[in-house]
PDB file of N, CA and C in Angstrom:
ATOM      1  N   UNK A   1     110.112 114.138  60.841  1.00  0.00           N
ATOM      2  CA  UNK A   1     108.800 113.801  60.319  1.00  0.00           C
ATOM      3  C   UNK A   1     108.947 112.556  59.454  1.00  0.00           C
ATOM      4  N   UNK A   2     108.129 111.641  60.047  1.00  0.00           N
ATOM      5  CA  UNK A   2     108.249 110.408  58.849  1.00  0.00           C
ATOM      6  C   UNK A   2     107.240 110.178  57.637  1.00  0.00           C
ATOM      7  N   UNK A   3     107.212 110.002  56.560  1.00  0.00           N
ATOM      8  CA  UNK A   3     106.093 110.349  55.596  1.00  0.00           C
ATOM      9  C   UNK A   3     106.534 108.975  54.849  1.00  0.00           C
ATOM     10  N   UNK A   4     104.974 107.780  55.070  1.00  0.00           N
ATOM     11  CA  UNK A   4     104.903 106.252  54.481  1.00  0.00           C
ATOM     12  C   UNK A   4     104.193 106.857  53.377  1.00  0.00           C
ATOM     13  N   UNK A   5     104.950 105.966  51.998  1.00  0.00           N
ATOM     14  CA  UNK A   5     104.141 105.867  50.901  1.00  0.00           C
ATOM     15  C   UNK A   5     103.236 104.408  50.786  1.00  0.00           C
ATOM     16  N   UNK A   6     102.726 104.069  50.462  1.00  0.00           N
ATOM     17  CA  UNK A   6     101.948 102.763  49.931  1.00  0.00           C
ATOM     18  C   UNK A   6     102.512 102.537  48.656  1.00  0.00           C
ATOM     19  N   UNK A   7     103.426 100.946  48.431  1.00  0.00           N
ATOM     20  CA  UNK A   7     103.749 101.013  47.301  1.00  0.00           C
ATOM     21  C   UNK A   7     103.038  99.381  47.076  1.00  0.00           C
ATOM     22  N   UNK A   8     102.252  98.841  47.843  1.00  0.00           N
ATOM     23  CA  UNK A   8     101.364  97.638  47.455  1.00  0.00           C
ATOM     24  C   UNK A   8     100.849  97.725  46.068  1.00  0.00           C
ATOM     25  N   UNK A   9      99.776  97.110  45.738  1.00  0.00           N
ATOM     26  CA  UNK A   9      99.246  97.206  44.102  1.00  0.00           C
ATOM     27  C   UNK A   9      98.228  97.845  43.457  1.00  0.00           C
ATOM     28  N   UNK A  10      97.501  97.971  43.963  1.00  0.00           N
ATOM     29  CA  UNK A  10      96.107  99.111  43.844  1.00  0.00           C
ATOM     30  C   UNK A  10      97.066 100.485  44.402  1.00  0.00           C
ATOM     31  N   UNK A  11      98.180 100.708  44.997  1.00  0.00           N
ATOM     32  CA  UNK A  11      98.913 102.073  45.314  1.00  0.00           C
ATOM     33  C   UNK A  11      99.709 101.980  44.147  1.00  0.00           C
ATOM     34  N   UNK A  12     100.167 101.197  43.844  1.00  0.00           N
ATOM     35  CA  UNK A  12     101.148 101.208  43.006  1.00  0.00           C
ATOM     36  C   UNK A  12     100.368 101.671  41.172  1.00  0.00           C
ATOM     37  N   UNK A  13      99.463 100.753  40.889  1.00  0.00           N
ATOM     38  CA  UNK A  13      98.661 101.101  40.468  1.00  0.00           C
ATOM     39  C   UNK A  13      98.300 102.930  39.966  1.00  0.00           C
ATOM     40  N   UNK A  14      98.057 103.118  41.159  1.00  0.00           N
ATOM     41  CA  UNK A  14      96.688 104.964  40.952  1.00  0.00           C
ATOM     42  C   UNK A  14      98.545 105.723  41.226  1.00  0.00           C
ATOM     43  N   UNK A  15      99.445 105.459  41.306  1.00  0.00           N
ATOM     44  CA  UNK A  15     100.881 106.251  40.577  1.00  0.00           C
ATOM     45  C   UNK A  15     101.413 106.375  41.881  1.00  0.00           C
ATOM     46  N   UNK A  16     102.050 105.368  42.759  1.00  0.00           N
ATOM     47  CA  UNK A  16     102.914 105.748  44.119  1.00  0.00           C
ATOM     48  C   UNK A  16     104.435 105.975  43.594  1.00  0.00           C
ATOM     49  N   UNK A  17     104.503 104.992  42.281  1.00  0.00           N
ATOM     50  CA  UNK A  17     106.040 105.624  42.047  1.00  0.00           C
ATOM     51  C   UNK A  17     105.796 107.330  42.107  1.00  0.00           C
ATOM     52  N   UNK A  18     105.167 107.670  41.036  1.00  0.00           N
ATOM     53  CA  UNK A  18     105.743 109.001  40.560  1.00  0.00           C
ATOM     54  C   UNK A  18     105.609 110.294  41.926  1.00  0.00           C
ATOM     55  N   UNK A  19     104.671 109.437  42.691  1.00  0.00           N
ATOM     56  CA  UNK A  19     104.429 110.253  43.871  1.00  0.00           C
ATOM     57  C   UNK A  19     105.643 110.061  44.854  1.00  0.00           C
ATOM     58  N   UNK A  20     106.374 109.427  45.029  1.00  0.00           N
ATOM     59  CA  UNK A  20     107.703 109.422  45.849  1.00  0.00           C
ATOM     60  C   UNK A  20     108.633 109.702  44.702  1.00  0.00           C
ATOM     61  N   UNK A  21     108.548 109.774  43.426  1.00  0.00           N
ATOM     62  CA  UNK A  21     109.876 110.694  42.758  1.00  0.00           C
ATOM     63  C   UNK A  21     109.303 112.110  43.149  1.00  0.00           C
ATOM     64  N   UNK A  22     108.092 112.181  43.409  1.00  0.00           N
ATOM     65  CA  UNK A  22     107.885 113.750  42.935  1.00  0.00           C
ATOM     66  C   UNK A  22     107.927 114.363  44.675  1.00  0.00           C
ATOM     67  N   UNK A  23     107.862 113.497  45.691  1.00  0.00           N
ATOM     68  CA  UNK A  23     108.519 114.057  46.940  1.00  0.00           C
ATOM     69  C   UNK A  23     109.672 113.620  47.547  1.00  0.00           C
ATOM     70  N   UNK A  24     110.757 113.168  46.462  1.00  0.00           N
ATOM     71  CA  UNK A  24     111.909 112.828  46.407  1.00  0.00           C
ATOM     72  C   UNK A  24     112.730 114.539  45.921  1.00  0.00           C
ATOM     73  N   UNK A  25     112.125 114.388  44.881  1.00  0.00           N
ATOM     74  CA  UNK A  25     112.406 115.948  44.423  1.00  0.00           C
ATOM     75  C   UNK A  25     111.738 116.851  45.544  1.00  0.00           C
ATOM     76  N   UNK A  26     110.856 117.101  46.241  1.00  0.00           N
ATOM     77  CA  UNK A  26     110.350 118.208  47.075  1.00  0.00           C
ATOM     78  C   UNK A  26     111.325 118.404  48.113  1.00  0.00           C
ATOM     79  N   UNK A  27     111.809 117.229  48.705  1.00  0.00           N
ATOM     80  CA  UNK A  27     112.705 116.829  49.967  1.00  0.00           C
ATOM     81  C   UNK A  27     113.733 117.322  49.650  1.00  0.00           C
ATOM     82  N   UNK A  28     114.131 116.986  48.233  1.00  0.00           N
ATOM     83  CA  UNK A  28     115.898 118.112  48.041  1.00  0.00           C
ATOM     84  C   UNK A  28     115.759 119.043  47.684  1.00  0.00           C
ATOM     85  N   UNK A  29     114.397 119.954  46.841  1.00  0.00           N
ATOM     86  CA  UNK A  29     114.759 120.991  46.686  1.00  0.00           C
ATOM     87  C   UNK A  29     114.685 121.720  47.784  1.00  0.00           C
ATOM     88  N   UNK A  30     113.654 121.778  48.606  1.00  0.00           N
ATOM     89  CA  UNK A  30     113.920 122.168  50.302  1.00  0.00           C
ATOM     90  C   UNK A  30     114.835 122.394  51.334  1.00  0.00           C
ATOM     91  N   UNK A  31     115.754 120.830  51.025  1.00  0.00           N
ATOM     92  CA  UNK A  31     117.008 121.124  51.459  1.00  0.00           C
ATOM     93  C   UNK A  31     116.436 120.555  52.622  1.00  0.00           C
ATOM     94  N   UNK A  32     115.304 119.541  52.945  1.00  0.00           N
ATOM     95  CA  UNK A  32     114.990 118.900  54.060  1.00  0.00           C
ATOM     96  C   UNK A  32     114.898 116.903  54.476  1.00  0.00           C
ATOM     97  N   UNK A  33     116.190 117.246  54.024  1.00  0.00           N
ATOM     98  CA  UNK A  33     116.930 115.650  54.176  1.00  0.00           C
ATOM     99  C   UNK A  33     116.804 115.226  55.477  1.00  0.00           C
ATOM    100  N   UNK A  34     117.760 116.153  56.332  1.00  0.00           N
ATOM    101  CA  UNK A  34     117.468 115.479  57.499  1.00  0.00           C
ATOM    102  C   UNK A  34     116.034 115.891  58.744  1.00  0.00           C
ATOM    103  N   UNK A  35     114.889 115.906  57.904  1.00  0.00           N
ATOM    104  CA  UNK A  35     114.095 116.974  58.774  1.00  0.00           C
ATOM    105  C   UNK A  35     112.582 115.867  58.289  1.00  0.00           C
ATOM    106  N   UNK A  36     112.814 115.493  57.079  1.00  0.00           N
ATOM    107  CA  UNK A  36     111.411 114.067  56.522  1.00  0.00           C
ATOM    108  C   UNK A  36     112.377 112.720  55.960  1.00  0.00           C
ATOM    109  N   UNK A  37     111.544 112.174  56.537  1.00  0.00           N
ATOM    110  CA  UNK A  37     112.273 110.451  56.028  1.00  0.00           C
ATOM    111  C   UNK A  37     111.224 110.036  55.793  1.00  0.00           C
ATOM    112  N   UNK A  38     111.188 109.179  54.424  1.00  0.00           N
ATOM    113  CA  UNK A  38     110.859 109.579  53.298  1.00  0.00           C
ATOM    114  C   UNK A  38     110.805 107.627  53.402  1.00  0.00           C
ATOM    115  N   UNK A  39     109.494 106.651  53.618  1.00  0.00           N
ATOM    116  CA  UNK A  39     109.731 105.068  53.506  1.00  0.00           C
ATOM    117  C   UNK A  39     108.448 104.624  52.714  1.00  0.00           C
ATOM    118  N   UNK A  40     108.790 103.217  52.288  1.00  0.00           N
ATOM    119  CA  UNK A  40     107.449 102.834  51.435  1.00  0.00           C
ATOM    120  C   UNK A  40     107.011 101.863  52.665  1.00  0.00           C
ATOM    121  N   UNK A  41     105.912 101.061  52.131  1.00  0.00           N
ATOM    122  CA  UNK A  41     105.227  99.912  52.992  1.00  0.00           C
ATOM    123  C   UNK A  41     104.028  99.881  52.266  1.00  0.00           C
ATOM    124  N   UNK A  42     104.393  98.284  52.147  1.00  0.00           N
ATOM    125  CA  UNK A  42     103.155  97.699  51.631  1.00  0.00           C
ATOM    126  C   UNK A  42     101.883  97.461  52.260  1.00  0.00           C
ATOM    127  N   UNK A  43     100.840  97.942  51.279  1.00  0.00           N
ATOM    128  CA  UNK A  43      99.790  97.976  52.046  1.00  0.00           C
ATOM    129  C   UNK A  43      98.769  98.951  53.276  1.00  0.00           C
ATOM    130  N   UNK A  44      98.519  99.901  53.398  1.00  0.00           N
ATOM    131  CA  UNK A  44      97.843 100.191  54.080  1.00  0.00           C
ATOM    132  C   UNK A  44      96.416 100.056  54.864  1.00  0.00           C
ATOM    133  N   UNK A  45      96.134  99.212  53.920  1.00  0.00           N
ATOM    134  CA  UNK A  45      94.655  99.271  54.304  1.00  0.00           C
ATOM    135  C   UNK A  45      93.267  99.923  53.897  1.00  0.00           C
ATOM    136  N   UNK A  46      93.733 101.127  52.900  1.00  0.00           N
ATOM    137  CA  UNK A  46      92.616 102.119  52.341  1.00  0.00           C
ATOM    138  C   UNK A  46      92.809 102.240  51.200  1.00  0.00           C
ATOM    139  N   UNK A  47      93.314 100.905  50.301  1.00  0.00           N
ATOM    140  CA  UNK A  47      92.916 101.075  48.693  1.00  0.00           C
ATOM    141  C   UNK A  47      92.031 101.547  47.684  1.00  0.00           C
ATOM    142  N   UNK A  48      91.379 101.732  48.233  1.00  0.00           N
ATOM    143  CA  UNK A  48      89.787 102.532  47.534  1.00  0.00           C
ATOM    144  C   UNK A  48      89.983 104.052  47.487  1.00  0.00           C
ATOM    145  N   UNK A  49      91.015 104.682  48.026  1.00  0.00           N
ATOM    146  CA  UNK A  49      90.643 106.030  48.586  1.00  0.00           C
ATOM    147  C   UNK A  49      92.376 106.530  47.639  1.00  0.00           C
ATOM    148  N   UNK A  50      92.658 105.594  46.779  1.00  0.00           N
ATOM    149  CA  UNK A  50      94.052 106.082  46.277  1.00  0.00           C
ATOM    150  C   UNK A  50      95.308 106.358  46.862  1.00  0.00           C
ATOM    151  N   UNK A  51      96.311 106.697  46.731  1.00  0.00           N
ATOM    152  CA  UNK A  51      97.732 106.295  47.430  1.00  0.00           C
ATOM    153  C   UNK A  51      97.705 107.003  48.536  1.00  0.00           C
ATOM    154  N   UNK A  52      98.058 105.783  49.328  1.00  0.00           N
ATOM    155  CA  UNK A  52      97.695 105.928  50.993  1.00  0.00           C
ATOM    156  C   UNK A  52      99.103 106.626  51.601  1.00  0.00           C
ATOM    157  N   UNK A  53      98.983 107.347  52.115  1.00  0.00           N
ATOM    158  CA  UNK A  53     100.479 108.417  52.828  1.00  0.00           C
ATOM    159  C   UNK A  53     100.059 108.855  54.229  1.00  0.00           C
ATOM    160  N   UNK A  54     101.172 108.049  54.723  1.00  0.00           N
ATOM    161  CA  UNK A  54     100.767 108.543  56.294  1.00  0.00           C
ATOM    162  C   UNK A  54     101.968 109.652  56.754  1.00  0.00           C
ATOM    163  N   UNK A  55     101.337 110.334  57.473  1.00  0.00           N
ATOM    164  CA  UNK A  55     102.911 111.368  58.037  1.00  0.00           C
ATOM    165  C   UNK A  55     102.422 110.978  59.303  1.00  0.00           C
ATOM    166  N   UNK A  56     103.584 110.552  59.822  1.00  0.00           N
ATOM    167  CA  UNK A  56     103.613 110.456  61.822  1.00  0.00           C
ATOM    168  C   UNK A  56     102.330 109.793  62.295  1.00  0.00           C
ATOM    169  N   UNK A  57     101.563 108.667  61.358  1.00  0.00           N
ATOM    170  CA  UNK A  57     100.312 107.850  62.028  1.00  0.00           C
ATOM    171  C   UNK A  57      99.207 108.260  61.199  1.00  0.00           C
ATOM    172  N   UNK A  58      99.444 110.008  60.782  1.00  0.00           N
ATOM    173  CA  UNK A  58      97.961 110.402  60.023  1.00  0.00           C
ATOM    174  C   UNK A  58      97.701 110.200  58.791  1.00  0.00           C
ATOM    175  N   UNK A  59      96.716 109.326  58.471  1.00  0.00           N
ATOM    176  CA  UNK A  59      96.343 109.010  56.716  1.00  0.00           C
ATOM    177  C   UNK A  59      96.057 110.053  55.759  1.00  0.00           C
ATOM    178  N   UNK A  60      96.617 109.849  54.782  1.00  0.00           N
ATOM    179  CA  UNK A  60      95.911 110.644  53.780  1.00  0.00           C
ATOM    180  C   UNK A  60      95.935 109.874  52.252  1.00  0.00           C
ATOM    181  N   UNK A  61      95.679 110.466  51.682  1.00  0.00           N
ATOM    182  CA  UNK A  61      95.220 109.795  50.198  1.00  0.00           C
ATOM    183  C   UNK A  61      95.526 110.861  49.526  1.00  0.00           C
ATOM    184  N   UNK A  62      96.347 110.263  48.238  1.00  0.00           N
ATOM    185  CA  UNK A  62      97.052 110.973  46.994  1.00  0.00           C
ATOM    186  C   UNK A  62      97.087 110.821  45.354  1.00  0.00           C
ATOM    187  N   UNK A  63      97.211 111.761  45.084  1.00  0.00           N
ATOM    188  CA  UNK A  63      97.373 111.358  43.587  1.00  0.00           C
ATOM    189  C   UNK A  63      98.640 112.205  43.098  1.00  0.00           C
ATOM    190  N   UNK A  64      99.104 111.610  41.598  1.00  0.00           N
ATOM    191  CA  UNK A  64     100.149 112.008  41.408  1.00  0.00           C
ATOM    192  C   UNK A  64      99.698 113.903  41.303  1.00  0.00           C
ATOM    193  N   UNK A  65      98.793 113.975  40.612  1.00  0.00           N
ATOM    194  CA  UNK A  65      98.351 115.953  40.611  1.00  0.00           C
ATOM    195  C   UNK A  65      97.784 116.202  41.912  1.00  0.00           C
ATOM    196  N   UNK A  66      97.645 115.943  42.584  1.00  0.00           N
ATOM    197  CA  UNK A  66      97.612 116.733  44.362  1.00  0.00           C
ATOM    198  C   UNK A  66      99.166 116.688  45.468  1.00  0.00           C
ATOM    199  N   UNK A  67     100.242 115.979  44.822  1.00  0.00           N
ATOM    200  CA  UNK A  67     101.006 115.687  45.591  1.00  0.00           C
ATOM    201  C   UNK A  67     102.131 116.767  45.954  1.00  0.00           C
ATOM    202  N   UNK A  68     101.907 117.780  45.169  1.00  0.00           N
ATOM    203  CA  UNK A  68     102.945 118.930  44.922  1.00  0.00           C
ATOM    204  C   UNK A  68     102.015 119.840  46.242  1.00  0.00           C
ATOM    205  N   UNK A  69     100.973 119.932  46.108  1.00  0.00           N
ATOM    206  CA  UNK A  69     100.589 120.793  47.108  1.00  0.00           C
ATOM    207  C   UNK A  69      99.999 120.389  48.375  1.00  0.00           C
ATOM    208  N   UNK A  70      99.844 118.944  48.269  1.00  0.00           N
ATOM    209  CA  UNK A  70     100.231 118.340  49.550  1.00  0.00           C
ATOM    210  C   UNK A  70     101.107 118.467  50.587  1.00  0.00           C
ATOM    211  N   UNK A  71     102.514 118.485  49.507  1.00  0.00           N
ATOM    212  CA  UNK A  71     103.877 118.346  50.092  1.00  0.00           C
ATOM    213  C   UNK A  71     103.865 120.038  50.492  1.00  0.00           C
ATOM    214  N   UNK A  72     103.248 120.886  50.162  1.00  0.00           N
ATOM    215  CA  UNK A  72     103.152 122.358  50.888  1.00  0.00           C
ATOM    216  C   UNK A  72     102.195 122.221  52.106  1.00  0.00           C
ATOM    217  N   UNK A  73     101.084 121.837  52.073  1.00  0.00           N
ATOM    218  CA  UNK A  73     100.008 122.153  53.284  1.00  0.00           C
ATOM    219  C   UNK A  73     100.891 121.313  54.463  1.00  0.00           C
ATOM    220  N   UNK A  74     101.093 120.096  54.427  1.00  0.00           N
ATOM    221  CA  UNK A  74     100.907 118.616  55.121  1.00  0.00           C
ATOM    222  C   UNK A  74     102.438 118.379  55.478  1.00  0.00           C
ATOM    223  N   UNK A  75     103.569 118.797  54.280  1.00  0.00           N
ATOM    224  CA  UNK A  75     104.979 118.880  54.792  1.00  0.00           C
ATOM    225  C   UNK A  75     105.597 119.662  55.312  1.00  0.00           C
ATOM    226  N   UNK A  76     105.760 120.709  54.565  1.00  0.00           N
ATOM    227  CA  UNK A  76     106.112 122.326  54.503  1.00  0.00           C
ATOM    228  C   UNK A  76     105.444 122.722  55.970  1.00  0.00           C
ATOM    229  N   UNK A  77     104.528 123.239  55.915  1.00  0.00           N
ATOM    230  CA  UNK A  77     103.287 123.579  56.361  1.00  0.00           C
ATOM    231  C   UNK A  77     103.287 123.166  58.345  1.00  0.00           C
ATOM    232  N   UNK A  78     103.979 122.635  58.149  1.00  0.00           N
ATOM    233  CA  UNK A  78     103.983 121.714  59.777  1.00  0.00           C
ATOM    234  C   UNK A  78     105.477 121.283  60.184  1.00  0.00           C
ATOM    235  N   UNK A  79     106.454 121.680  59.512  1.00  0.00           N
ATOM    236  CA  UNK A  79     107.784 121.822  60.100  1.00  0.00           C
ATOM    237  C   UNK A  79     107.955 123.018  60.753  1.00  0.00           C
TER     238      UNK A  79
END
């Protein structure tokens, strides 16, 4: 599973760091290193809608307090 963060400036901005430390930490406590790869990229295209995260093509939009249970529905959730 590949999961893009947006680390452009309006992402960077509304908190993409803390959102890839905080599914940096999800990925090891899981123990699913080799199972999500885990990349940034600038820019997505949907700055208005807050940090843009695609898994495998599909968009979504994040914040640093939705990202914990994101990483359950959207990561977890579909392995």
């Amino acid at each position: 599973m590949t999961v893009t963060i947006c680390i452009g400036s309006a992402c960077h901005l509304k908190g993409s760091r803390e959102i890839i430390k905080q599914l940096q930490e999800l990925v090891a406590a899981n123990h699913l290193e080799d199972k999500v790869d885990l990349n940034g990229a600038f820019c997505s295209g949907n700055c208005v809608n807050g940090v843009c995260v695609t898994i495998d093509g599909a968009l979504h939009s994040l914040s640093p307090e939705n990202t914990k249970e994101f990483f359950e529905t959207e990561i977890l959730g579909k392995l």
